[in-house]
C-alpha atoms as a PDB file:
ATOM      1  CA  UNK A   1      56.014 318.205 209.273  1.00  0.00           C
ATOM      2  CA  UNK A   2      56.323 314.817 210.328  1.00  0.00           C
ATOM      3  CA  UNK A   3      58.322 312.230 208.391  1.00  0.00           C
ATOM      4  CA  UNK A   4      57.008 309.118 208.109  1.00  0.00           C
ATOM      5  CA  UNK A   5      58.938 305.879 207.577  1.00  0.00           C
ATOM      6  CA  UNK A   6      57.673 302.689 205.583  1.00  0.00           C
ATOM      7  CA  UNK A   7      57.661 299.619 207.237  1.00  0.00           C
ATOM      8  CA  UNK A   8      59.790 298.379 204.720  1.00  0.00           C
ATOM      9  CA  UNK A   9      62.522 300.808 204.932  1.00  0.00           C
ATOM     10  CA  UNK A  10      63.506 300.392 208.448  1.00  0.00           C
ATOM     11  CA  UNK A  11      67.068 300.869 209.154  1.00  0.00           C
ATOM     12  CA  UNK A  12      67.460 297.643 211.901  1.00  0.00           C
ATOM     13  CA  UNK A  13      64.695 294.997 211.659  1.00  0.00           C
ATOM     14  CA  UNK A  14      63.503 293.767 214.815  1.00  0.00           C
ATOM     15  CA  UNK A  15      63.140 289.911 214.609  1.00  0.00           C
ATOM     16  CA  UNK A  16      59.636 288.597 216.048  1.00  0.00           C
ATOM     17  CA  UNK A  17      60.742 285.388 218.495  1.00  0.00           C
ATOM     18  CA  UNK A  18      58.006 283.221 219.080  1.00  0.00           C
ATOM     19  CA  UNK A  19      56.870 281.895 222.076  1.00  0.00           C
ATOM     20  CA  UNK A  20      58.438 278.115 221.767  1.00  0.00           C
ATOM     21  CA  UNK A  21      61.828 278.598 220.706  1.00  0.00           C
ATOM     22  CA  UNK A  22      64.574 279.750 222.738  1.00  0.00           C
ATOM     23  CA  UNK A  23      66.863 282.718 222.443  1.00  0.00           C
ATOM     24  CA  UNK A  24      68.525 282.680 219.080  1.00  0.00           C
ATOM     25  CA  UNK A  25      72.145 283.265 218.426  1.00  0.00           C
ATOM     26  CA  UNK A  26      73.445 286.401 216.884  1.00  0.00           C
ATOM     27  CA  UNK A  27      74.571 286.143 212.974  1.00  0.00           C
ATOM     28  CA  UNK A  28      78.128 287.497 214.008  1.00  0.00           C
ATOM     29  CA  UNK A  29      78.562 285.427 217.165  1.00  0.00           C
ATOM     30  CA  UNK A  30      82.107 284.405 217.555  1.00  0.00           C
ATOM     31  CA  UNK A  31      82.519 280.387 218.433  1.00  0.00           C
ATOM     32  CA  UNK A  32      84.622 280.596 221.711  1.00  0.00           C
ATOM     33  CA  UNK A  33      85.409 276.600 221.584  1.00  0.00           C
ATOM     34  CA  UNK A  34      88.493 274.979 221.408  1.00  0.00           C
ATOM     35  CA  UNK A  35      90.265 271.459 221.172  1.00  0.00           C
ATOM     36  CA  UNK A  36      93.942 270.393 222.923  1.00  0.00           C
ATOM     37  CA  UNK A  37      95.772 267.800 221.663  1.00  0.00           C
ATOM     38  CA  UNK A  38      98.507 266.273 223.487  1.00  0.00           C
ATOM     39  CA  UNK A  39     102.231 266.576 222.893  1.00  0.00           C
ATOM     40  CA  UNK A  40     104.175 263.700 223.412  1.00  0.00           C
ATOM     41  CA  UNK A  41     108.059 264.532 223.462  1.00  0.00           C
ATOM     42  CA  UNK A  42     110.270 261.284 222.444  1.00  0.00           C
ATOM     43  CA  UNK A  43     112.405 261.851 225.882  1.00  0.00           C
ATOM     44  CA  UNK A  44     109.733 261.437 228.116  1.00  0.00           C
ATOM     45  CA  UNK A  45     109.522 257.704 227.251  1.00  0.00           C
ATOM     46  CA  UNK A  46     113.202 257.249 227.614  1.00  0.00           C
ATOM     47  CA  UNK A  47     114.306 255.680 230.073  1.00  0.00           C
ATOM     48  CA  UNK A  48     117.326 257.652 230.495  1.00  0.00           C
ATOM     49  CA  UNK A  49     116.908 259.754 233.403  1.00  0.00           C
ATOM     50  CA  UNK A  50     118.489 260.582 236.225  1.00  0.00           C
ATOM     51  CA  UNK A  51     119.228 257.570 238.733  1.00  0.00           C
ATOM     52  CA  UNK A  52     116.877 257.100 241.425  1.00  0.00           C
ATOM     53  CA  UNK A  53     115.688 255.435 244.644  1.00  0.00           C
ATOM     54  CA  UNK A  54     112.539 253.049 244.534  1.00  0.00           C
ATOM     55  CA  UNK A  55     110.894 256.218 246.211  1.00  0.00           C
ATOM     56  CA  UNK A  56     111.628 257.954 242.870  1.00  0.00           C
ATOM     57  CA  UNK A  57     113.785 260.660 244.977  1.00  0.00           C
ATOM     58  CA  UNK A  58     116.805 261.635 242.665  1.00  0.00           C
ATOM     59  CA  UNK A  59     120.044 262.653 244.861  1.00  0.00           C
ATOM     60  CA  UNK A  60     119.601 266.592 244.852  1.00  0.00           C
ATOM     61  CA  UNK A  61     116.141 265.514 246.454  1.00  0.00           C
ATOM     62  CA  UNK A  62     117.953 263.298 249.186  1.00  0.00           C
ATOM     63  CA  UNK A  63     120.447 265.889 249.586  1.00  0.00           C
ATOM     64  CA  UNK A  64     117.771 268.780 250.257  1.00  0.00           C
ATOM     65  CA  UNK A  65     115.864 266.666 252.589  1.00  0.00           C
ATOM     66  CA  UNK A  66     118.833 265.883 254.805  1.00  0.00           C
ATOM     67  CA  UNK A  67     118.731 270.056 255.924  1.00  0.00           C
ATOM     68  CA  UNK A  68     114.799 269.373 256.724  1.00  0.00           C
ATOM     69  CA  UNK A  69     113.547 270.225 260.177  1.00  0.00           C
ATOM     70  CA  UNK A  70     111.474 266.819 260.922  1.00  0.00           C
ATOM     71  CA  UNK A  71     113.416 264.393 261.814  1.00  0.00           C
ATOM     72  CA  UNK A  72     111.915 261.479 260.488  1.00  0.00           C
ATOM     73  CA  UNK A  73     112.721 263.035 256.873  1.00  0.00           C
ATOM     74  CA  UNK A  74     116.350 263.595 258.054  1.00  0.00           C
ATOM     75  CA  UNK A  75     116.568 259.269 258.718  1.00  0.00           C
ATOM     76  CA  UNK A  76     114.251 258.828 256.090  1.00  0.00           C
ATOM     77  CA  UNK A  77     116.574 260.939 253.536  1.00  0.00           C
ATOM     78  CA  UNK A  78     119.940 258.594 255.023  1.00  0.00           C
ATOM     79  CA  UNK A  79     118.255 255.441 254.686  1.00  0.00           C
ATOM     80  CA  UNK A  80     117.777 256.997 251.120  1.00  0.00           C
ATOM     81  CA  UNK A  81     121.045 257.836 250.683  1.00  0.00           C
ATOM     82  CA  UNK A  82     122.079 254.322 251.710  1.00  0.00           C
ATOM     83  CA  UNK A  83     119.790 252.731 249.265  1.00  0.00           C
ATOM     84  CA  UNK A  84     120.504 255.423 246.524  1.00  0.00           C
ATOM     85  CA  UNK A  85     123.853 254.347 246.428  1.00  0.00           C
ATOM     86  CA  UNK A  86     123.288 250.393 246.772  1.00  0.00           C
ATOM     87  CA  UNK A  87     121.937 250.619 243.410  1.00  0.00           C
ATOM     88  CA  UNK A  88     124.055 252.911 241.827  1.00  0.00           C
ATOM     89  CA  UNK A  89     127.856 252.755 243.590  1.00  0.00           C
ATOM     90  CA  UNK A  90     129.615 254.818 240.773  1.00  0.00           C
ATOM     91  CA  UNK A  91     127.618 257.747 242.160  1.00  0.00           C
ATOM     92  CA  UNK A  92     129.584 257.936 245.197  1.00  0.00           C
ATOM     93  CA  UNK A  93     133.041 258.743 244.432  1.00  0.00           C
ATOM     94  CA  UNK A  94     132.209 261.798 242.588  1.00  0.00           C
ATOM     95  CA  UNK A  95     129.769 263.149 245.466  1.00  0.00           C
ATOM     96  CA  UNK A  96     131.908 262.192 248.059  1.00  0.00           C
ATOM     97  CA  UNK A  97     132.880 265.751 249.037  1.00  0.00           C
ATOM     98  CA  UNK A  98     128.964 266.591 250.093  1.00  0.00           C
ATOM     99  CA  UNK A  99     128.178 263.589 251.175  1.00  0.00           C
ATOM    100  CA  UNK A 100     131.080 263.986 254.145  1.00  0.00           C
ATOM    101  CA  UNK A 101     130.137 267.994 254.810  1.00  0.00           C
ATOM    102  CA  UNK A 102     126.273 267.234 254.947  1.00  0.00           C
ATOM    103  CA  UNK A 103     125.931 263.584 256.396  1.00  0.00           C
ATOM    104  CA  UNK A 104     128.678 263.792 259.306  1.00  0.00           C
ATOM    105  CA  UNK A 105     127.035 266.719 260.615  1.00  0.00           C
ATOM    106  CA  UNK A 106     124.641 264.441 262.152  1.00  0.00           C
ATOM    107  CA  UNK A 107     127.072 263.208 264.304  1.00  0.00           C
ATOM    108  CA  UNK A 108     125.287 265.454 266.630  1.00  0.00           C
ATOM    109  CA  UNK A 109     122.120 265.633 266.163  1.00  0.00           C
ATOM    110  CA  UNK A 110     120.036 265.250 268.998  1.00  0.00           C
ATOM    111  CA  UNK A 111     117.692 262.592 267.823  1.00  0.00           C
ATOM    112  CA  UNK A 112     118.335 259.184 268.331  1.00  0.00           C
ATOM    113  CA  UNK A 113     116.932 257.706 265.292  1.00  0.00           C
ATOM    114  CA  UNK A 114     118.898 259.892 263.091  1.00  0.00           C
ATOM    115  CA  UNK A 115     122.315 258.853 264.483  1.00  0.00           C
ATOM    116  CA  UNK A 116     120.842 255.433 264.089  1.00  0.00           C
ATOM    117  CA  UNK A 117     120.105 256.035 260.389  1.00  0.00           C
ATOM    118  CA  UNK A 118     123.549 257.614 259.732  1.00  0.00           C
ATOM    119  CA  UNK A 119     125.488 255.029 261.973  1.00  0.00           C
ATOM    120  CA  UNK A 120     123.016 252.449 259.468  1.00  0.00           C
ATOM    121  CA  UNK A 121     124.876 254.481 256.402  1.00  0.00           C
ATOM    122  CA  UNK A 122     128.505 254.774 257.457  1.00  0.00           C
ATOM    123  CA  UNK A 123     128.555 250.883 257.811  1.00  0.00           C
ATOM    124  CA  UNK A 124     127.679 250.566 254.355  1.00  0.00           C
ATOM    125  CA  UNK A 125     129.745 254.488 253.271  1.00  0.00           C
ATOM    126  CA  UNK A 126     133.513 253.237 254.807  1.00  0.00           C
ATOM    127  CA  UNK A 127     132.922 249.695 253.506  1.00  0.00           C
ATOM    128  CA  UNK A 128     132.202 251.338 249.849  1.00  0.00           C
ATOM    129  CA  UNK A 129     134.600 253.836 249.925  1.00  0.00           C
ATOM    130  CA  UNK A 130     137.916 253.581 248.600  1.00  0.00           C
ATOM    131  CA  UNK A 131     140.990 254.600 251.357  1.00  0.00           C
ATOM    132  CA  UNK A 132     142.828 256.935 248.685  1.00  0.00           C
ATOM    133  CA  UNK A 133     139.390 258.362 247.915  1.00  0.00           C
ATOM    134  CA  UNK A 134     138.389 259.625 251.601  1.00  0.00           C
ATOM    135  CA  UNK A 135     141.901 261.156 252.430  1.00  0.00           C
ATOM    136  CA  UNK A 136     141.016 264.100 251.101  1.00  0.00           C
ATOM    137  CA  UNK A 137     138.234 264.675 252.779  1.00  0.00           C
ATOM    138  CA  UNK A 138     139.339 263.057 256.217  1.00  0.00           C
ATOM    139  CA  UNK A 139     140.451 266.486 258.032  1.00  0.00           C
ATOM    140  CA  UNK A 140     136.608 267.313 258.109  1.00  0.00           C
ATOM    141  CA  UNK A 141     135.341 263.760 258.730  1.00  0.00           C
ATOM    142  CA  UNK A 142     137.837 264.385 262.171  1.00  0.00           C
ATOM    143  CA  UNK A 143     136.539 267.752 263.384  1.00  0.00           C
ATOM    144  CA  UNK A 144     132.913 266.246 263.361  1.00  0.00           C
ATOM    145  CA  UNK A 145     134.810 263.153 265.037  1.00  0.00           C
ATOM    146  CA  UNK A 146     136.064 265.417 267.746  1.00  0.00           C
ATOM    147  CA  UNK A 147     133.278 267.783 267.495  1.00  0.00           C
ATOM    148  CA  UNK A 148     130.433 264.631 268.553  1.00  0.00           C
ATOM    149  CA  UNK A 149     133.158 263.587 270.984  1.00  0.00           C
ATOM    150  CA  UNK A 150     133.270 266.974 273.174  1.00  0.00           C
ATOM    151  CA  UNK A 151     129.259 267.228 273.272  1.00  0.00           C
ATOM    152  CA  UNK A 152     127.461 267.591 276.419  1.00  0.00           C
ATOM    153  CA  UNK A 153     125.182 264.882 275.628  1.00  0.00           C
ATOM    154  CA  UNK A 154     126.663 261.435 276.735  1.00  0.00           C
ATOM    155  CA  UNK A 155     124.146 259.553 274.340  1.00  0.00           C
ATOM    156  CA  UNK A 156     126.002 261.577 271.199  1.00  0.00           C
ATOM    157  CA  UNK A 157     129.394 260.971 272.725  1.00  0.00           C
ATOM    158  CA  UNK A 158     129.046 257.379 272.803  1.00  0.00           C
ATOM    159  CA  UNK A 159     127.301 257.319 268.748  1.00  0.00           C
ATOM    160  CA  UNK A 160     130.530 259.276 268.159  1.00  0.00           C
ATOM    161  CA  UNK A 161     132.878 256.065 269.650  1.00  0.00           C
ATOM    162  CA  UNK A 162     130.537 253.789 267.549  1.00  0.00           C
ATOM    163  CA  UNK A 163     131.279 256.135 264.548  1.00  0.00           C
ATOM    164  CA  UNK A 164     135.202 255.685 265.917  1.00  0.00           C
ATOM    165  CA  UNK A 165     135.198 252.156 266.346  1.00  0.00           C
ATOM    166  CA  UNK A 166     133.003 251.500 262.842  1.00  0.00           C
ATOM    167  CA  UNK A 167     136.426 253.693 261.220  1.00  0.00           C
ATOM    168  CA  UNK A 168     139.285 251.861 262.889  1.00  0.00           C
ATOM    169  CA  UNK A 169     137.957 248.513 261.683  1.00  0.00           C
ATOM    170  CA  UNK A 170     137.228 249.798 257.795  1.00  0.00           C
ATOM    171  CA  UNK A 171     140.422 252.236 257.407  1.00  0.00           C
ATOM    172  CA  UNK A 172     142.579 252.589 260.640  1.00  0.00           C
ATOM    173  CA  UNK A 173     145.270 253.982 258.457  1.00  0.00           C
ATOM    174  CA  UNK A 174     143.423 257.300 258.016  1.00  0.00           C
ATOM    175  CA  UNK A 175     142.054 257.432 261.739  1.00  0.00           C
ATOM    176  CA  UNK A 176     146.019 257.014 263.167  1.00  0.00           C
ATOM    177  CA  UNK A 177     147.758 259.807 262.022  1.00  0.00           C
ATOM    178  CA  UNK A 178     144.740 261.948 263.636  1.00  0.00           C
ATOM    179  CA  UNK A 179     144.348 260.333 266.771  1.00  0.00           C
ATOM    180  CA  UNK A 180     145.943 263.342 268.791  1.00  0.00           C
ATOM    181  CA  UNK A 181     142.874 265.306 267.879  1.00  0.00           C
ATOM    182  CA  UNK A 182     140.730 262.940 268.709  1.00  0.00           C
ATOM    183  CA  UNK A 183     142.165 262.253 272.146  1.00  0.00           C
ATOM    184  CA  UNK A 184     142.510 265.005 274.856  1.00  0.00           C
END
């Protein structure tokens, strides 16, 4: 025998929608919205970062870009350097020792505007630099010396004597005691 259920005792409802409205939302809908608020750390408005050029490129950033393939970012990175350390001159004695492995290697570098940038930043690097400071360091400054000097391109060779000539007249006193490995 068949069982027959009441209208009334129906287990799940069925709504009637009418025709007008849209679809209603479920009762138990979960609300999927959200809000952000911002954080604002007191050391973002100081002031007290690290030292900068007016290109915002912090040292490690000049650095970095002087082992870039372009050129034009190699001279743009010395005339960085140059203008890095205008501003801020106690930076340089305690980065000397990269500064002479990284920026006399473009002693030969076969573009012509980048030996014109560096020859632009050891004008302003020997007349900054302290004698006593670059002694240290001079051995290397030498083998890139005689290193440009024995290159088969004449237009590096002669860079290199403008390098040469740019060192005698800031510190000669370092540049004698090597001159037999400079000269064949």
């Amino acid at each position: 025998m068949k069982r027959a259920k009441s209208k009334k005792s129906q287990d799940f409802p069925k709504k009637k929608r009418k025709v007008s409205k849209g679809k209603q939302a479920p009762e138990n809908a979960t609300s999927v919205s959200f809000t952000t608020k911002a954080v604002v750390v007191p050391t973002q408005l100081d002031e007290t970062r690290e030292p900068t050029t007016k290109r915002k490129l912090s040292l490690q950033a000049l650095l970095n870009q002087l082992n870039h393939y372009k050129p034009s970012v190699r001279h743009d990175a010395l005339s960085g350097l140059r203008e890095f350390f205008q501003e801020h001159p106690a930076l340089l004695a305690p980065n000397l020792g990269r500064l002479v492995r990284l920026v006399f290697t473009f002693l030969v570098d076969s573009e012509a505007s980048v030996r014109h940038a560096l020859f632009t930043f050891l004008k302003f690097f020997f007349a900054s630099v302290v004698e006593e400071h670059i002694q240290s360091f001079f051995p290397t400054v030498v083998a890139h010396l005689s290193c440009g000097l024995t290159h088969i391109s004449d237009s590096i060779q002669l860079d290199t004597l403008k390098v040469i000539d740019l060192l005698l007249s800031h510190h000669p006193r370092l540049l004698v005691p090597h001159a037999q490995d400079l000269l064949p």
